[in-house]
Protein backbone atom coordinates (compact mmCIF):
# COMPACT_ATOMS: atom_id res chain seq x y z
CA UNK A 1 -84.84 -50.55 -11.51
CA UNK A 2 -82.37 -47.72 -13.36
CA UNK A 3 -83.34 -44.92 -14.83
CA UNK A 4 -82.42 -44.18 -18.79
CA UNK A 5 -79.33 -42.69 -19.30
CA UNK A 6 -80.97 -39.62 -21.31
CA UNK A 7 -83.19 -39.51 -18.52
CA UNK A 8 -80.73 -38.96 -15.61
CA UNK A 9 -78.88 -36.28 -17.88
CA UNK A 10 -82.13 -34.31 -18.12
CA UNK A 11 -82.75 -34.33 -14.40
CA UNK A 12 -78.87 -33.42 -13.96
CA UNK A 13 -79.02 -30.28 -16.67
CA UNK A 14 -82.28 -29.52 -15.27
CA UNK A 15 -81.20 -29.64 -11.78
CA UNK A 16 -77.86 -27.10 -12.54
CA UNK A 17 -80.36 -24.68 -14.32
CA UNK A 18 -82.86 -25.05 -11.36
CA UNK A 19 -79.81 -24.08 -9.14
CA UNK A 20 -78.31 -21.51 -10.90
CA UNK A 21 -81.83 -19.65 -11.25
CA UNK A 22 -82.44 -19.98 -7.30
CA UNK A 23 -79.07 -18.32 -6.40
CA UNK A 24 -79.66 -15.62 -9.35
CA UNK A 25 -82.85 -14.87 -7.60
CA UNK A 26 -81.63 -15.32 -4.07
CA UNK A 27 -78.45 -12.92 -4.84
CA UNK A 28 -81.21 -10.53 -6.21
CA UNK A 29 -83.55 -10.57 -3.64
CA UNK A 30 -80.68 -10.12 -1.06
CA UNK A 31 -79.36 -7.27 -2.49
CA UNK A 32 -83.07 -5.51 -2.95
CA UNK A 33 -83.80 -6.28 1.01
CA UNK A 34 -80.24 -5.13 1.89
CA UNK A 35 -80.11 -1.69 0.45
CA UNK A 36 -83.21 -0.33 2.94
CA UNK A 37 -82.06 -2.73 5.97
CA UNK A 38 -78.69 -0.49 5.54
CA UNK A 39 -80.27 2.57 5.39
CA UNK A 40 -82.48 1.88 8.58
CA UNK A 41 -80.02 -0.18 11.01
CA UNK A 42 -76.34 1.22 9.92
CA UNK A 43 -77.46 4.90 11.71
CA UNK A 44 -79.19 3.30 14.37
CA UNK A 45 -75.09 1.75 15.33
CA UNK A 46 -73.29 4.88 13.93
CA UNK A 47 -71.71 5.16 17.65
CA UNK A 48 -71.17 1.53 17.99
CA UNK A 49 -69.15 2.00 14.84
CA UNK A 50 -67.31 5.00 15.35
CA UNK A 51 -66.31 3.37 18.78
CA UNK A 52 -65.56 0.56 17.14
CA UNK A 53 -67.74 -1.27 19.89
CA UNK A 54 -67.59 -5.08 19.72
CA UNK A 55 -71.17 -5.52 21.31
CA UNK A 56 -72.46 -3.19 18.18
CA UNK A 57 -70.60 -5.32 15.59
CA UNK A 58 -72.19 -8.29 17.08
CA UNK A 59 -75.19 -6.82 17.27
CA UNK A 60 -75.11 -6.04 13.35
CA UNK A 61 -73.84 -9.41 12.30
CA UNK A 62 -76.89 -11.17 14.09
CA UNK A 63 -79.39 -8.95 12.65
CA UNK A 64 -77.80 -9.59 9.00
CA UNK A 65 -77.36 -12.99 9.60
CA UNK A 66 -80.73 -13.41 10.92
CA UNK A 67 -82.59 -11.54 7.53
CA UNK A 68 -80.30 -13.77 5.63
CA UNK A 69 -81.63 -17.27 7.07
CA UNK A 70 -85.07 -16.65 6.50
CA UNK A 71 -84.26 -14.99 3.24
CA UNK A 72 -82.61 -18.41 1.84
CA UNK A 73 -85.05 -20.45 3.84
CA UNK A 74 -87.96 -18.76 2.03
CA UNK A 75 -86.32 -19.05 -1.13
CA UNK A 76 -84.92 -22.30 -0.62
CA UNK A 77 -88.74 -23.52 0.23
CA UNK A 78 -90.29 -21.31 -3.16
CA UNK A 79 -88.19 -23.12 -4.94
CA UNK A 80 -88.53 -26.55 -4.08
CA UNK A 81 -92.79 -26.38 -4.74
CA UNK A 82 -91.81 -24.81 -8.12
CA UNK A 83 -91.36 -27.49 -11.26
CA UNK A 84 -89.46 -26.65 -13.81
């Protein structure tokens, strides 16, 4: 059984738009998290930095990388119980 042709181009275009809206939103939300998670963690490292400490950068990049996964994952999840 195949789907109609007009059929598979709607779930295509509305697939793309679906996309495009969840990493429009996801680049949003990022950026609104980000700005107090700087403010907050960046002074806490301000020595680590200076030093130019490897354990500090590490440090950093798996706190960032850890707000990021569940970011996406949350969004990721939103999106996939929303119909548009």
């Amino acid at each position: 059984m195949t789907l109609e042709c007009k059929t598979c181009s709607e779930l295509t275009r509305d697939s793309k738009k679906k996309s495009i809206v969840e990493s429009l939103t996801d680049i949003i939300i990022g950026f609104v998290m980000y700005l107090p998670i700087n403010f907050f963690i960046l002074p806490m490292f301000a020595g680590e930095i200076a030093n130019q400490e490897i354990m500090g950068f590490l440090q950093i990049t798996a706190i960032f990388t850890l707000v990021a996964f569940v970011r996406k994952y949350a969004v990721r999840r939103w999106f996939s119980k929303m119909r548009f």
